[in-house]
N, C-alpha and C. Protein backbone atom coordinates (compact mmCIF):
# COMPACT_ATOMS: atom_id res chain seq x y z
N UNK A 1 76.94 65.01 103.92
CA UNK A 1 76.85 65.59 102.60
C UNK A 1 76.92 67.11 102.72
N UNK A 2 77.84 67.52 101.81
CA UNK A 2 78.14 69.05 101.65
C UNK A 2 77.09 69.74 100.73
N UNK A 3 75.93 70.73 101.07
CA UNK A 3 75.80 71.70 100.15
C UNK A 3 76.10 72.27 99.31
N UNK A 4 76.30 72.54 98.23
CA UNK A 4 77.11 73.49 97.38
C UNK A 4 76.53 73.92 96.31
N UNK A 5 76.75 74.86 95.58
CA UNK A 5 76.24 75.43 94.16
C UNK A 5 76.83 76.10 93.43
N UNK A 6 76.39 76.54 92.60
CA UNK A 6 77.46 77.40 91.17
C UNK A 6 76.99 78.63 90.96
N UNK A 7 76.96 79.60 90.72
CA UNK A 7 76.88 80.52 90.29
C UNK A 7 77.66 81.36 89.37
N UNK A 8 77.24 81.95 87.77
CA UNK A 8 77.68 82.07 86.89
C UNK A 8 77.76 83.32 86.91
N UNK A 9 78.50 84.10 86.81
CA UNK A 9 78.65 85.80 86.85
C UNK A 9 79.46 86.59 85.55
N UNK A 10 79.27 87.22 84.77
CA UNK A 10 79.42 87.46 83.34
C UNK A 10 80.39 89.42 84.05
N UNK A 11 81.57 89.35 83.80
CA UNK A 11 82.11 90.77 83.83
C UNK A 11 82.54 91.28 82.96
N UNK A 12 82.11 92.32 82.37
CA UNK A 12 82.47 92.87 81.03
C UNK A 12 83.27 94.33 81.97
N UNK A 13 84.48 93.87 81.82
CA UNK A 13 85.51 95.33 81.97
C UNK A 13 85.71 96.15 80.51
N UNK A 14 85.20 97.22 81.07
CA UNK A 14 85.78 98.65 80.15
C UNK A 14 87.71 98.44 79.85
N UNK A 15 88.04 99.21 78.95
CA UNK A 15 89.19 99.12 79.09
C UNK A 15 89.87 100.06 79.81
N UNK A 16 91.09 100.21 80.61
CA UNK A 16 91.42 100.48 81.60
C UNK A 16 90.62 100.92 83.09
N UNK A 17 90.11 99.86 82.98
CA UNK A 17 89.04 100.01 84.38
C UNK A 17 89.50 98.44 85.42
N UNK A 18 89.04 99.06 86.36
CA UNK A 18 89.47 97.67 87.45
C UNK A 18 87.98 97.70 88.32
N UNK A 19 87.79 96.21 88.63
CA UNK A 19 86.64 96.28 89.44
C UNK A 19 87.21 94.99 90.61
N UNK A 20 86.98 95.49 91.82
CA UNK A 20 87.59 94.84 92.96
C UNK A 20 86.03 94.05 93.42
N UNK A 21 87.01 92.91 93.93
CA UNK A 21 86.06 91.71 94.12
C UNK A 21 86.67 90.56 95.41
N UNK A 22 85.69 90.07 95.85
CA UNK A 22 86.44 89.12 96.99
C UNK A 22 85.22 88.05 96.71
N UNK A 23 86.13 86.75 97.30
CA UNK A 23 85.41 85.36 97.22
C UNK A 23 84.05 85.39 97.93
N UNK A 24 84.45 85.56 99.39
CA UNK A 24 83.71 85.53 100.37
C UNK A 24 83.70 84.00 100.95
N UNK A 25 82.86 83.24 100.78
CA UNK A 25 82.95 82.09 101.80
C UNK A 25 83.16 80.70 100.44
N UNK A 26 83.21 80.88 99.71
CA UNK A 26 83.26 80.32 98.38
C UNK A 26 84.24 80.25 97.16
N UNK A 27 84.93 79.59 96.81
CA UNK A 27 85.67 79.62 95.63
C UNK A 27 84.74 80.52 94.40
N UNK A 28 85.98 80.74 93.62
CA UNK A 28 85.50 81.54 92.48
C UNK A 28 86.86 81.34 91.19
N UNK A 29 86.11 80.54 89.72
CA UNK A 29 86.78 80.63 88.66
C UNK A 29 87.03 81.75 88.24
N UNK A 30 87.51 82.10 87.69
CA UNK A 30 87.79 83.53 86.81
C UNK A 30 87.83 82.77 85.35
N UNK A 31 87.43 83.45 83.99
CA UNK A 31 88.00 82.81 82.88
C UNK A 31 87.94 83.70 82.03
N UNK A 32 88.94 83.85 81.14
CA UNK A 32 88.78 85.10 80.04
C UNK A 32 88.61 84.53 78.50
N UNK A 33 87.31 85.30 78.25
CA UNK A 33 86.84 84.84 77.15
C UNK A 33 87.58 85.74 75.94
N UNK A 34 87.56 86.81 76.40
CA UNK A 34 88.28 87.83 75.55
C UNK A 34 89.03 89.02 76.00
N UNK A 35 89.98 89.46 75.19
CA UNK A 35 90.63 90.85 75.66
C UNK A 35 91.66 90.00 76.61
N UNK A 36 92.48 91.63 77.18
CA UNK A 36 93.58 90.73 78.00
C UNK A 36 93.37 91.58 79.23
N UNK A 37 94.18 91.52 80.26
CA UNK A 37 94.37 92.21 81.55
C UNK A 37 95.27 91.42 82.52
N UNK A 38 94.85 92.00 84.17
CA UNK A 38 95.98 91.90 84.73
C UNK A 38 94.74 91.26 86.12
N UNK A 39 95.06 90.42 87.17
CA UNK A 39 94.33 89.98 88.23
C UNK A 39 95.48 90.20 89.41
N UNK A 40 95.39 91.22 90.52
CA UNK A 40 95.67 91.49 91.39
C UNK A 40 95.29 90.97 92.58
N UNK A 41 96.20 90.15 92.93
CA UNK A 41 95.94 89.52 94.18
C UNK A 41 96.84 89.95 95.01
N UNK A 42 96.50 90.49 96.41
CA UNK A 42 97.66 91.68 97.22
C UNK A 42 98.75 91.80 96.30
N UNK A 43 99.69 91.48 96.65
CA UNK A 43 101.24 91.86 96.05
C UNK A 43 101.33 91.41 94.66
N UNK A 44 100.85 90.26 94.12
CA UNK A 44 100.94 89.48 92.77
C UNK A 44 100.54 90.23 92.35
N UNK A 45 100.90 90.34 90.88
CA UNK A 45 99.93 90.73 89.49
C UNK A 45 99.81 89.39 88.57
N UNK A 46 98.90 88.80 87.71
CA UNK A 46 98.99 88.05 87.17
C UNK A 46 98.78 88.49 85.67
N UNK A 47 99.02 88.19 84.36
CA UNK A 47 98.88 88.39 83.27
C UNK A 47 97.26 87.83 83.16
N UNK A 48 96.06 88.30 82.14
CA UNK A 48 95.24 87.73 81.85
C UNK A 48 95.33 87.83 80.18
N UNK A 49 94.79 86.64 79.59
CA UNK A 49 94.60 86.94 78.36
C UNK A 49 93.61 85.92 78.05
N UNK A 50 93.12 85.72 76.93
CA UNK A 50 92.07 85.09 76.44
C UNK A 50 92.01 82.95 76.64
N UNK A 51 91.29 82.81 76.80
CA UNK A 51 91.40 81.29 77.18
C UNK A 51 92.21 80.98 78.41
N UNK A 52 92.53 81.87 79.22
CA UNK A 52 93.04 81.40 80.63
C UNK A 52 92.52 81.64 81.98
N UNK A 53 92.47 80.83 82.81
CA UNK A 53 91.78 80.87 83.93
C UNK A 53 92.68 81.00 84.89
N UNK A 54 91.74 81.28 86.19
CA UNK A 54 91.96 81.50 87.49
C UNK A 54 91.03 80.68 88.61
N UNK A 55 91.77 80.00 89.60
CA UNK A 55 90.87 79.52 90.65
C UNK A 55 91.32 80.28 91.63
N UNK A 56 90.44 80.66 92.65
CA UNK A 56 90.56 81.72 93.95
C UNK A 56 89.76 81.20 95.11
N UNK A 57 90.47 80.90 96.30
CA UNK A 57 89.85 80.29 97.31
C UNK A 57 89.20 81.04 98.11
N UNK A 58 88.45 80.22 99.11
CA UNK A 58 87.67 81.19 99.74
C UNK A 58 88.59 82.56 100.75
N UNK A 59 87.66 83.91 100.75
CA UNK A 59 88.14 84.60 101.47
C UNK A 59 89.41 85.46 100.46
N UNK A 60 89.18 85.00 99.51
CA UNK A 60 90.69 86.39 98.74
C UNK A 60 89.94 87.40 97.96
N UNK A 61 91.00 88.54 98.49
CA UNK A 61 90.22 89.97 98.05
C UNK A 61 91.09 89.76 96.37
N UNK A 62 90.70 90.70 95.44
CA UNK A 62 90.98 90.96 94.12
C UNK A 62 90.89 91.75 93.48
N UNK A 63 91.82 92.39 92.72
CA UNK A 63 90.83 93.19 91.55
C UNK A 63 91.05 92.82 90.01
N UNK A 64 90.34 92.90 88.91
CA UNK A 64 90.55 92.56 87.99
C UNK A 64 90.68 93.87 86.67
């Protein structure tokens, strides 16, 4: 049996602000409740906008 748990983390970005983030040993959802932006993963950019998610495996750096 695997350990595991959740943890809920609430990011309120300013507008034109970026805040860099990495998994670490753990997956991590992303989900946008509101507003739009952009999720940088090395070379990618991804569009963000409201009601769309992101899954990120363990170990990826980011910024949002």
């Amino acid at each position: 049996m695997t350990d595991f748990g959740l943890e809920q983390t609430v990011l309120d970005c300013a507008p034109h602000s970026c805040v860099s983030r990495a998994t670490g040993e753990d997956e991590e959802v992303l989900f946008v409740v509101a507003g739009r932006g952009e999720l940088r993963l090395g070379d990618e950019r991804h569009a963000l906008e409201p009601e769309t998610g992101v899954n990120l495996g363990p170990g990826e750096e980011y910024e949002v």
